[in-house]
PDB file of N, CA and C in Angstrom:
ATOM      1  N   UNK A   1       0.825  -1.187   0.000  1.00  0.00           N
ATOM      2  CA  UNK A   1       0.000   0.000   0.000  1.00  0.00           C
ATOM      3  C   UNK A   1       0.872   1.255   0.000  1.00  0.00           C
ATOM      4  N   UNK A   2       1.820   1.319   0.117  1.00  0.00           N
ATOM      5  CA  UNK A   2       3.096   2.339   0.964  1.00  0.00           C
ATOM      6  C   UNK A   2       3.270   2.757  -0.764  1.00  0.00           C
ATOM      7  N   UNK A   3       3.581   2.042  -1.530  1.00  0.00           N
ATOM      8  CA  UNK A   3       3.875   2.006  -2.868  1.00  0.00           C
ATOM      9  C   UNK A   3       2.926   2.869  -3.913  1.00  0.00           C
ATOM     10  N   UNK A   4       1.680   2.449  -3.275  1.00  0.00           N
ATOM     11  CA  UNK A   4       0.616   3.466  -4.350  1.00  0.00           C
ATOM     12  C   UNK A   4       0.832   4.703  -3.807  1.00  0.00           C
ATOM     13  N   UNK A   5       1.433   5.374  -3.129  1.00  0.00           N
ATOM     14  CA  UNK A   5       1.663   6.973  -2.753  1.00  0.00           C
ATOM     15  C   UNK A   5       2.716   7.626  -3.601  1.00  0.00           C
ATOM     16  N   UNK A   6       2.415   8.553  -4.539  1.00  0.00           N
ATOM     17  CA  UNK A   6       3.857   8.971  -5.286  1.00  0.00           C
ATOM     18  C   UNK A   6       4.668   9.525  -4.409  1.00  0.00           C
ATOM     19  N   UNK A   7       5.627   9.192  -4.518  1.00  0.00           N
ATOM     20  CA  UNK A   7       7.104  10.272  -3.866  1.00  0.00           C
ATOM     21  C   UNK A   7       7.009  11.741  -3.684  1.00  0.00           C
ATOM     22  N   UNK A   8       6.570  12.426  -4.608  1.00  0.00           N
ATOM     23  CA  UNK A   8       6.471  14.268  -4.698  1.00  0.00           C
ATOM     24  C   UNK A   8       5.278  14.033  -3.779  1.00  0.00           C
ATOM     25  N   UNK A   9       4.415  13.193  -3.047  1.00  0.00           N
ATOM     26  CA  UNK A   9       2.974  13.698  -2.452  1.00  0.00           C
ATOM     27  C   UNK A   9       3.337  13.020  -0.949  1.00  0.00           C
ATOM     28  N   UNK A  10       4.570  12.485  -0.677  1.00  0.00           N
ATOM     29  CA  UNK A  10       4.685  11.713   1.063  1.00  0.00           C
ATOM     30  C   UNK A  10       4.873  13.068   1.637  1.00  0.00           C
ATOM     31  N   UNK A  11       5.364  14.412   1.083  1.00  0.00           N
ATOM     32  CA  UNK A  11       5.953  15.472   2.007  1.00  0.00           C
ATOM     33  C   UNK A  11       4.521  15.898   2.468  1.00  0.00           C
ATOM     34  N   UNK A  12       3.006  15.354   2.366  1.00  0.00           N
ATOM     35  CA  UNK A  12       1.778  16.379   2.278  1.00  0.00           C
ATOM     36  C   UNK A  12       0.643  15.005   2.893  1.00  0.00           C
ATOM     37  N   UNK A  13       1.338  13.840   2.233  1.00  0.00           N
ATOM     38  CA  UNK A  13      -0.029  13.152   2.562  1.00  0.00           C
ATOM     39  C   UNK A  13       0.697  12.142   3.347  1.00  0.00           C
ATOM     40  N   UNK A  14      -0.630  11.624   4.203  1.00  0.00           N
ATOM     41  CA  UNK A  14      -0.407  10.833   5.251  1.00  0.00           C
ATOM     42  C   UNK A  14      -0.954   9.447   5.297  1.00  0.00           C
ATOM     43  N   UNK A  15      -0.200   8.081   4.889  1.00  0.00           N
ATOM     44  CA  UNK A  15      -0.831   6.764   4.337  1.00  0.00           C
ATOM     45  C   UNK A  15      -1.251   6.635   5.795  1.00  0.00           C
ATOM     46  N   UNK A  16      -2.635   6.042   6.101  1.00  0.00           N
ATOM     47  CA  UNK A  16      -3.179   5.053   7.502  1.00  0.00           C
ATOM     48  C   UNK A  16      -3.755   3.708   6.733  1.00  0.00           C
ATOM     49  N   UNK A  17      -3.057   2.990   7.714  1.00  0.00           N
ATOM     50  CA  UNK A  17      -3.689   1.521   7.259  1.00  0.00           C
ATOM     51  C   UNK A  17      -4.442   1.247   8.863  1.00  0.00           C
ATOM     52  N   UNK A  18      -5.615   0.907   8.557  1.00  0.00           N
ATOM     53  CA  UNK A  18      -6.135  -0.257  10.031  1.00  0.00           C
ATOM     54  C   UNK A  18      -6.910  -1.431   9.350  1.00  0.00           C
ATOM     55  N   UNK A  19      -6.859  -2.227  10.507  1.00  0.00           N
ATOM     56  CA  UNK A  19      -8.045  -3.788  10.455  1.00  0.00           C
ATOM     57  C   UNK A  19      -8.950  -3.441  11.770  1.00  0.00           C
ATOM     58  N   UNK A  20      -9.869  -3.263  11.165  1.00  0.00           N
ATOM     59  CA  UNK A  20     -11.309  -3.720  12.200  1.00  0.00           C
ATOM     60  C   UNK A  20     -12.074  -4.902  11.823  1.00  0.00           C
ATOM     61  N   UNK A  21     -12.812  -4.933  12.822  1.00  0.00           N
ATOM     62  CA  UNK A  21     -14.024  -5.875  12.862  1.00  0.00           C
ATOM     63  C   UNK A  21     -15.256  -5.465  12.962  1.00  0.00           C
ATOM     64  N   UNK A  22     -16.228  -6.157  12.008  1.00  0.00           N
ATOM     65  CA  UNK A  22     -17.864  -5.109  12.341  1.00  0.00           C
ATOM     66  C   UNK A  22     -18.010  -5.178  10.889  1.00  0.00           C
ATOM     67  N   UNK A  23     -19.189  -4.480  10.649  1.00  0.00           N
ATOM     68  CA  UNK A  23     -19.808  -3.949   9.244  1.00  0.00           C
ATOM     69  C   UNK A  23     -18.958  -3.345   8.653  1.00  0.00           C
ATOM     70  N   UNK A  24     -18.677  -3.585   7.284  1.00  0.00           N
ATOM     71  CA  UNK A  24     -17.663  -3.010   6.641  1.00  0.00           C
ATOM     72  C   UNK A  24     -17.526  -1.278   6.993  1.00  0.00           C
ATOM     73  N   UNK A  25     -19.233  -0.762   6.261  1.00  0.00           N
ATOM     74  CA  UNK A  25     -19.177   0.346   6.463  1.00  0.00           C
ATOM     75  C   UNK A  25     -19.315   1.167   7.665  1.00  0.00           C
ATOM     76  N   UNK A  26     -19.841   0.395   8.795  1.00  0.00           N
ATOM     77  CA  UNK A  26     -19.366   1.126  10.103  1.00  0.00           C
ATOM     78  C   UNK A  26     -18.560   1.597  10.594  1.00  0.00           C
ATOM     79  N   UNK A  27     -17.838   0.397  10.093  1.00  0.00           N
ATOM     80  CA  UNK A  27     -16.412   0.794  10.794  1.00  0.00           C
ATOM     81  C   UNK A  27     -15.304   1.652   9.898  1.00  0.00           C
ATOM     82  N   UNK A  28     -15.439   1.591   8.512  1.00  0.00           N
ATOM     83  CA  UNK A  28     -15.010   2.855   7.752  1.00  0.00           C
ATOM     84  C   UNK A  28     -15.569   3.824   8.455  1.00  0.00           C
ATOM     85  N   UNK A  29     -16.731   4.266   8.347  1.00  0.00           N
ATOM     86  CA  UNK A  29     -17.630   6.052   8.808  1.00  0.00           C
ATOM     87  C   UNK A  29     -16.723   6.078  10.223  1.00  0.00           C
ATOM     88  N   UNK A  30     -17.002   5.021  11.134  1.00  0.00           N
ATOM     89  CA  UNK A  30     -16.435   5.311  12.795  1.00  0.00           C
ATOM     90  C   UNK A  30     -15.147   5.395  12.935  1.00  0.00           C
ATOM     91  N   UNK A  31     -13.799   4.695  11.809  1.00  0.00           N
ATOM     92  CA  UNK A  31     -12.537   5.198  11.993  1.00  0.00           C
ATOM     93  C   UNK A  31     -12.700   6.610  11.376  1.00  0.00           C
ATOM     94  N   UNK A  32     -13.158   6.794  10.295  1.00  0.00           N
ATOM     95  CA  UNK A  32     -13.087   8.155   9.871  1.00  0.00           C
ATOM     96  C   UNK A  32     -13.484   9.598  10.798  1.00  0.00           C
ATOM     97  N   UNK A  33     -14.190   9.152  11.666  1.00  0.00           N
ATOM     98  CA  UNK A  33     -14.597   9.845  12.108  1.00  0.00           C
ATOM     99  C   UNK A  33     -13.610  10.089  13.055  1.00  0.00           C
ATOM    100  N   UNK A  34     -12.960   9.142  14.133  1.00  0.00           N
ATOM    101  CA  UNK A  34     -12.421   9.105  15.572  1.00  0.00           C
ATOM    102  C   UNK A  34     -11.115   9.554  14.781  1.00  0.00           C
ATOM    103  N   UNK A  35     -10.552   9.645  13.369  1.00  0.00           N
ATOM    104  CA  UNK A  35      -9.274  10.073  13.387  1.00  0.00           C
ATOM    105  C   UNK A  35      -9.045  11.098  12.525  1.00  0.00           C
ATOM    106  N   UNK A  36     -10.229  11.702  12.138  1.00  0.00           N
ATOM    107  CA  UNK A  36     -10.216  12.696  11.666  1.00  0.00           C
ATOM    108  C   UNK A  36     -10.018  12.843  10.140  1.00  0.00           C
ATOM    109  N   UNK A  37     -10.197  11.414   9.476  1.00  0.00           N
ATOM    110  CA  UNK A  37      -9.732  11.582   8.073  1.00  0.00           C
ATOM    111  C   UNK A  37     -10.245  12.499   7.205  1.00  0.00           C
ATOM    112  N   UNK A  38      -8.867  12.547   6.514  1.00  0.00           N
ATOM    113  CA  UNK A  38      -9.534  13.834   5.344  1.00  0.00           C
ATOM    114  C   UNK A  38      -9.712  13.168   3.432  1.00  0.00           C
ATOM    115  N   UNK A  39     -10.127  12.199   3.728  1.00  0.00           N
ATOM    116  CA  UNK A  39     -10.194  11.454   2.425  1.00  0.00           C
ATOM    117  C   UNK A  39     -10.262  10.200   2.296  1.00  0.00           C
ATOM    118  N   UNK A  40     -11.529   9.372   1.873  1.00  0.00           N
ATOM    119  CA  UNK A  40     -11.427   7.977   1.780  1.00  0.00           C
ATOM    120  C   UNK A  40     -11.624   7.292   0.394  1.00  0.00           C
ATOM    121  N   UNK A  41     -10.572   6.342   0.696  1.00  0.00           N
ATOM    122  CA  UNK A  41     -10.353   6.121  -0.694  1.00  0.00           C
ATOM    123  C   UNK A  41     -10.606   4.336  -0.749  1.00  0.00           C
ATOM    124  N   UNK A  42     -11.818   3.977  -1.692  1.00  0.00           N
ATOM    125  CA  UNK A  42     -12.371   2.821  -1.836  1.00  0.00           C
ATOM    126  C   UNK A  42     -12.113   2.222  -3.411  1.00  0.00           C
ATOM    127  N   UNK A  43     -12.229   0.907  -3.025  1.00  0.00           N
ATOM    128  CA  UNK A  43     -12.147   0.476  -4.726  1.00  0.00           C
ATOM    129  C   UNK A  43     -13.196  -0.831  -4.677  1.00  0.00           C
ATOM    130  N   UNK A  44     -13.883  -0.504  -5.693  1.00  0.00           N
ATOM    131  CA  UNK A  44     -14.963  -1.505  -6.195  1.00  0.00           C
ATOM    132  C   UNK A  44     -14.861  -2.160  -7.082  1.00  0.00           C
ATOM    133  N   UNK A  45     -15.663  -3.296  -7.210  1.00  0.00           N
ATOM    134  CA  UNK A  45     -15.876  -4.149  -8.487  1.00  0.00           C
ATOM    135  C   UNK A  45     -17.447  -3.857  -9.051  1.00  0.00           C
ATOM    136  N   UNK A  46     -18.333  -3.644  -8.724  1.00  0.00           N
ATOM    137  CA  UNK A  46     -19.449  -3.284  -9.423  1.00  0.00           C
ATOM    138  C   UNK A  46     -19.667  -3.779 -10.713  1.00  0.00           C
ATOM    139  N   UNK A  47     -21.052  -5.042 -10.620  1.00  0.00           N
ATOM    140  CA  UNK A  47     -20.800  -5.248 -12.148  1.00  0.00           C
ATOM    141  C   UNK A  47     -22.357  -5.094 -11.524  1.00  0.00           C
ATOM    142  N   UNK A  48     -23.205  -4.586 -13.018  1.00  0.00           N
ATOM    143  CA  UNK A  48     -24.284  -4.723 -12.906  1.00  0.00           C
ATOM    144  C   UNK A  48     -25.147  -3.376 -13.615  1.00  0.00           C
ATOM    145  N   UNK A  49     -26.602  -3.352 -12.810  1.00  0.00           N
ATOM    146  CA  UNK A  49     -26.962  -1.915 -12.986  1.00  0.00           C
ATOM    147  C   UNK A  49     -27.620  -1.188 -11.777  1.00  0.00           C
ATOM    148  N   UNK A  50     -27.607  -0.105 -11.900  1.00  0.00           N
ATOM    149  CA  UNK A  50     -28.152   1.005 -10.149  1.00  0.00           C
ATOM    150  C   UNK A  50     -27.523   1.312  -9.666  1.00  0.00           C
ATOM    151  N   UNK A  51     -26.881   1.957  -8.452  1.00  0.00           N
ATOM    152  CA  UNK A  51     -26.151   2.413  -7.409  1.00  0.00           C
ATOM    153  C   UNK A  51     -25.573   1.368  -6.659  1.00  0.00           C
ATOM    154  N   UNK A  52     -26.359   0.193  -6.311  1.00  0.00           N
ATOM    155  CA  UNK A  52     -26.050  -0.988  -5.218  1.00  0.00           C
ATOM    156  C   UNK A  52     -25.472  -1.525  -6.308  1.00  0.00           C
ATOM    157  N   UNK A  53     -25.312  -1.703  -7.867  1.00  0.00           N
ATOM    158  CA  UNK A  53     -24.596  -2.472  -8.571  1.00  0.00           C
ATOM    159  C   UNK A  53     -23.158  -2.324  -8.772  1.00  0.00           C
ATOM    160  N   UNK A  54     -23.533  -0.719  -8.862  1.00  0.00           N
ATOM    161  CA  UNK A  54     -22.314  -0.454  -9.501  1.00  0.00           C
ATOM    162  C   UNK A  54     -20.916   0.027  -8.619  1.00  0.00           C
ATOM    163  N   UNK A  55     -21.424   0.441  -7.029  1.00  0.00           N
ATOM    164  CA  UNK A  55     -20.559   0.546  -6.113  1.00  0.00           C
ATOM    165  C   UNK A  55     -20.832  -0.483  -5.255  1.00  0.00           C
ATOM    166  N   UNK A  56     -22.110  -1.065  -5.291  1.00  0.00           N
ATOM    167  CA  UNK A  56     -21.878  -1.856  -3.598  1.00  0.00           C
ATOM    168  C   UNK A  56     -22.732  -1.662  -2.554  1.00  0.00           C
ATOM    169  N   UNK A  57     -23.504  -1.980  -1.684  1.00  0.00           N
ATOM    170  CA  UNK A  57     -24.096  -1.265  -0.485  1.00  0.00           C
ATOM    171  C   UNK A  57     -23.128  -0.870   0.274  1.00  0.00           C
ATOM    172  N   UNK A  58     -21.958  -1.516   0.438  1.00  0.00           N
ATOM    173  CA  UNK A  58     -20.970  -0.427   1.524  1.00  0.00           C
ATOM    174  C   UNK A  58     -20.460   0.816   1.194  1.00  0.00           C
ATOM    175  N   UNK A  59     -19.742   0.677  -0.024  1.00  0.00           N
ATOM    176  CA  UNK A  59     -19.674   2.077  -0.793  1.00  0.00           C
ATOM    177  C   UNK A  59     -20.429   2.865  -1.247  1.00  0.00           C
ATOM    178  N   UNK A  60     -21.785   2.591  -1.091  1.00  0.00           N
ATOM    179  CA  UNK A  60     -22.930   3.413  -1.466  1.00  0.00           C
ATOM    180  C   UNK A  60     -23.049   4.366   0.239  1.00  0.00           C
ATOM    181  N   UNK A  61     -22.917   3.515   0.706  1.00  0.00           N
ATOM    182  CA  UNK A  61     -23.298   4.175   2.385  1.00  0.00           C
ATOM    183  C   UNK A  61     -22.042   4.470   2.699  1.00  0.00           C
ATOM    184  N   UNK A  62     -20.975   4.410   2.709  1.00  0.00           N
ATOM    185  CA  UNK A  62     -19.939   5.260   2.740  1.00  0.00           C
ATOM    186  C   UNK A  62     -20.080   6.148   2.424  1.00  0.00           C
ATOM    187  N   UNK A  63     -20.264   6.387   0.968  1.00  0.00           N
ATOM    188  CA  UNK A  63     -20.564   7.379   0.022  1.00  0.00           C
ATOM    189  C   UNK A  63     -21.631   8.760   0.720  1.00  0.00           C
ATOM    190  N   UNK A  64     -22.665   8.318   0.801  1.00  0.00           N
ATOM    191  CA  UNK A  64     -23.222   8.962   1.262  1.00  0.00           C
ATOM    192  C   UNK A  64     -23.791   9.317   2.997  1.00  0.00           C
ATOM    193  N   UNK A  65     -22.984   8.627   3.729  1.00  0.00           N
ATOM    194  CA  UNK A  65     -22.917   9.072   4.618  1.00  0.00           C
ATOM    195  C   UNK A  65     -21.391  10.241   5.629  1.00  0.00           C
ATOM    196  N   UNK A  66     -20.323   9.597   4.492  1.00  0.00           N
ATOM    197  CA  UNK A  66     -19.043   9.716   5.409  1.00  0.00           C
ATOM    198  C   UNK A  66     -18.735  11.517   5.791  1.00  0.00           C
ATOM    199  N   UNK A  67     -17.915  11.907   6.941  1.00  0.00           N
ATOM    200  CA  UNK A  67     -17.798  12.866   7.410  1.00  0.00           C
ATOM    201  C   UNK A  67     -16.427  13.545   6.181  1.00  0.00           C
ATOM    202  N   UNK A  68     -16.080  13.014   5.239  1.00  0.00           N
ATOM    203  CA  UNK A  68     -15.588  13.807   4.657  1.00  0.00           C
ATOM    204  C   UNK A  68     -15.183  13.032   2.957  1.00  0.00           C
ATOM    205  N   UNK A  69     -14.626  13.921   2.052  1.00  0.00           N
ATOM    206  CA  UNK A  69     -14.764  13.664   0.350  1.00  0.00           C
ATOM    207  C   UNK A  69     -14.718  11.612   0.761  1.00  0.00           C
ATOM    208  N   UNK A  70     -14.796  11.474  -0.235  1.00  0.00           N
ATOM    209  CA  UNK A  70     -15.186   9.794  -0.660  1.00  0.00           C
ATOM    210  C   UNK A  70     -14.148   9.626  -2.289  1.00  0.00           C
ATOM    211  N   UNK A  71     -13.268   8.827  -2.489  1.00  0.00           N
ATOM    212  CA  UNK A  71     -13.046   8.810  -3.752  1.00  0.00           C
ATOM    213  C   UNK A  71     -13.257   6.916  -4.241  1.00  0.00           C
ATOM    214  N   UNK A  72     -13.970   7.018  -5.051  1.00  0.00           N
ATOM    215  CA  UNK A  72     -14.399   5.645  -5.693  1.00  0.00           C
ATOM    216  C   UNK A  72     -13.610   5.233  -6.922  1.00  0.00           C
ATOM    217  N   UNK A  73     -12.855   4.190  -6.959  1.00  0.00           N
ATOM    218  CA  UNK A  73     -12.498   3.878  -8.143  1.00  0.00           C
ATOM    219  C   UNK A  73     -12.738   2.158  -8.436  1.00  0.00           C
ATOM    220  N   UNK A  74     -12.735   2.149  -9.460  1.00  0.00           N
ATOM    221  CA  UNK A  74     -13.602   0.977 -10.218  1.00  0.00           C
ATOM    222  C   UNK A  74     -12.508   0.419 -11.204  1.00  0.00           C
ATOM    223  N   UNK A  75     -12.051  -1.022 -11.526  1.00  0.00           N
ATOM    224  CA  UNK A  75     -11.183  -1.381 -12.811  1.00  0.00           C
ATOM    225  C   UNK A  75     -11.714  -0.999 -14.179  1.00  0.00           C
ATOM    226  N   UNK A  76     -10.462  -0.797 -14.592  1.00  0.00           N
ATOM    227  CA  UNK A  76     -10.568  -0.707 -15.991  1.00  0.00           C
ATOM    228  C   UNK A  76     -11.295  -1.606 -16.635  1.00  0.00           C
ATOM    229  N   UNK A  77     -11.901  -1.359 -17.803  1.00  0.00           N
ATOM    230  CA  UNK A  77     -12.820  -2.443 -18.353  1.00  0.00           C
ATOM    231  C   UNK A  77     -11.771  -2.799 -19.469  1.00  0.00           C
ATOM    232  N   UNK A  78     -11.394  -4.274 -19.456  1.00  0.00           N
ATOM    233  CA  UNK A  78      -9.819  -4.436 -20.573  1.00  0.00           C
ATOM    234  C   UNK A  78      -9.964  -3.641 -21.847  1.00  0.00           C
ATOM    235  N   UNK A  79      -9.587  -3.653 -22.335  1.00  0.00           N
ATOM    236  CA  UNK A  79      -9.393  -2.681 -24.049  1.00  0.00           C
ATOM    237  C   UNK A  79      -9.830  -4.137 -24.954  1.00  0.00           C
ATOM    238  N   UNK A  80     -10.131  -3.791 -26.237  1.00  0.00           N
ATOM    239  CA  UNK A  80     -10.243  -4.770 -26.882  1.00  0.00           C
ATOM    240  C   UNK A  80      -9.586  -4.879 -27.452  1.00  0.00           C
ATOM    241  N   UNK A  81      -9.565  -6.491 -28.127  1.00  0.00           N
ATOM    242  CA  UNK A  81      -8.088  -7.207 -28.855  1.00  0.00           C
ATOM    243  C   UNK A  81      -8.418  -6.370 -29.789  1.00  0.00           C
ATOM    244  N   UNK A  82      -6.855  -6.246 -30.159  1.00  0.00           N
ATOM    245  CA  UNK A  82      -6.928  -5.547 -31.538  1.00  0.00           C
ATOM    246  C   UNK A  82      -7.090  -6.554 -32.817  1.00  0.00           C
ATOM    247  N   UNK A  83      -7.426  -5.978 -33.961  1.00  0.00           N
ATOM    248  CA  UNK A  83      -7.830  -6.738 -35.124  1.00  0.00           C
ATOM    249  C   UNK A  83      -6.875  -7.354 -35.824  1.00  0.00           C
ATOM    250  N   UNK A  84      -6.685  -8.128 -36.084  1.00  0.00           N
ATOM    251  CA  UNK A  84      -5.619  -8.884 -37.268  1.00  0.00           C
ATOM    252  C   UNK A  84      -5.069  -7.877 -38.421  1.00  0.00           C
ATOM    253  N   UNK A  85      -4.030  -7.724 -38.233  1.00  0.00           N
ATOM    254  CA  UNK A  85      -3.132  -6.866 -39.467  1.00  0.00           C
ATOM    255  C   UNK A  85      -3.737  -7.970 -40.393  1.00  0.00           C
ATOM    256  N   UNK A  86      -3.755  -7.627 -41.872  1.00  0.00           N
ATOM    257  CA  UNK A  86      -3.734  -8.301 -43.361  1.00  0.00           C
ATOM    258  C   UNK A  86      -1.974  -7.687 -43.383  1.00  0.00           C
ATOM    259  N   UNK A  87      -1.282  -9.052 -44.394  1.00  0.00           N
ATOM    260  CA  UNK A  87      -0.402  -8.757 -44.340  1.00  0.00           C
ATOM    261  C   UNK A  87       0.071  -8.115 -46.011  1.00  0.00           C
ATOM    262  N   UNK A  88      -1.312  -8.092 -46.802  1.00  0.00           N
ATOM    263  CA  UNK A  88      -0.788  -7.361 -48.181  1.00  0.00           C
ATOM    264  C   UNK A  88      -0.919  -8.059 -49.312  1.00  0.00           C
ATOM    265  N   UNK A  89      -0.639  -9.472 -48.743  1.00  0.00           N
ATOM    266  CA  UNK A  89      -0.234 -10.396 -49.686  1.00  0.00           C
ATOM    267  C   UNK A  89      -1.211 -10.915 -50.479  1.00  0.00           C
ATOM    268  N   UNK A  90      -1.146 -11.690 -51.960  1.00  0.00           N
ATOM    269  CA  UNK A  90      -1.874 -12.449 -52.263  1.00  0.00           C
ATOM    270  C   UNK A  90      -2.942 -13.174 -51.261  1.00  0.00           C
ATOM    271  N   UNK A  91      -4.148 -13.178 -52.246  1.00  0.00           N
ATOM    272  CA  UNK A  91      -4.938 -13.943 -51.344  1.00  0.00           C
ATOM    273  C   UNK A  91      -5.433 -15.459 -52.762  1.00  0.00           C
TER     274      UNK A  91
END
């Protein structure tokens, strides 16, 4: 985790890692709260359709409950294969 922080941004930002126990999102909103975070940063898989699909019920209630910004990120959806070169030649 130490690794996803760029170098030019350790002089400003501050990595916290914890493990709790409990409801996912409880206990996100209740550390956030008791330590004052200034940014939470979630990652989803969301496949589907609606709000509960596409983030999750925890990240939905994160989302809209937490005491401060929320940032959501989701995988890339792969690129598609590219097409077969023709190589020119006789056919």
């Amino acid at each position: 985790m130490d690794n996803s922080v760029p170098m030019e941004a350790r002089s400003w930002c501050e990595l916290k890692l914890a493990v709790r126990e409990g409801q996912p999102y409880r206990e996100i909103l209740t550390y956030a709260e008791e330590e004052e975070i200034d940014l939470i940063c979630m990652g989803v898989r969301g496949t589907g359709f609606g709000m509960k699909a596409l983030f999750g019920s925890n990240a939905d209630r994160v989302l809209r409950q937490a005491p401060c910004p929320v940032l959501i990120a989701r995988p890339l959806k792969p690129a598609p294969a590219p097409a077969p070169e023709s190589n020119g030649g006789p056919k």
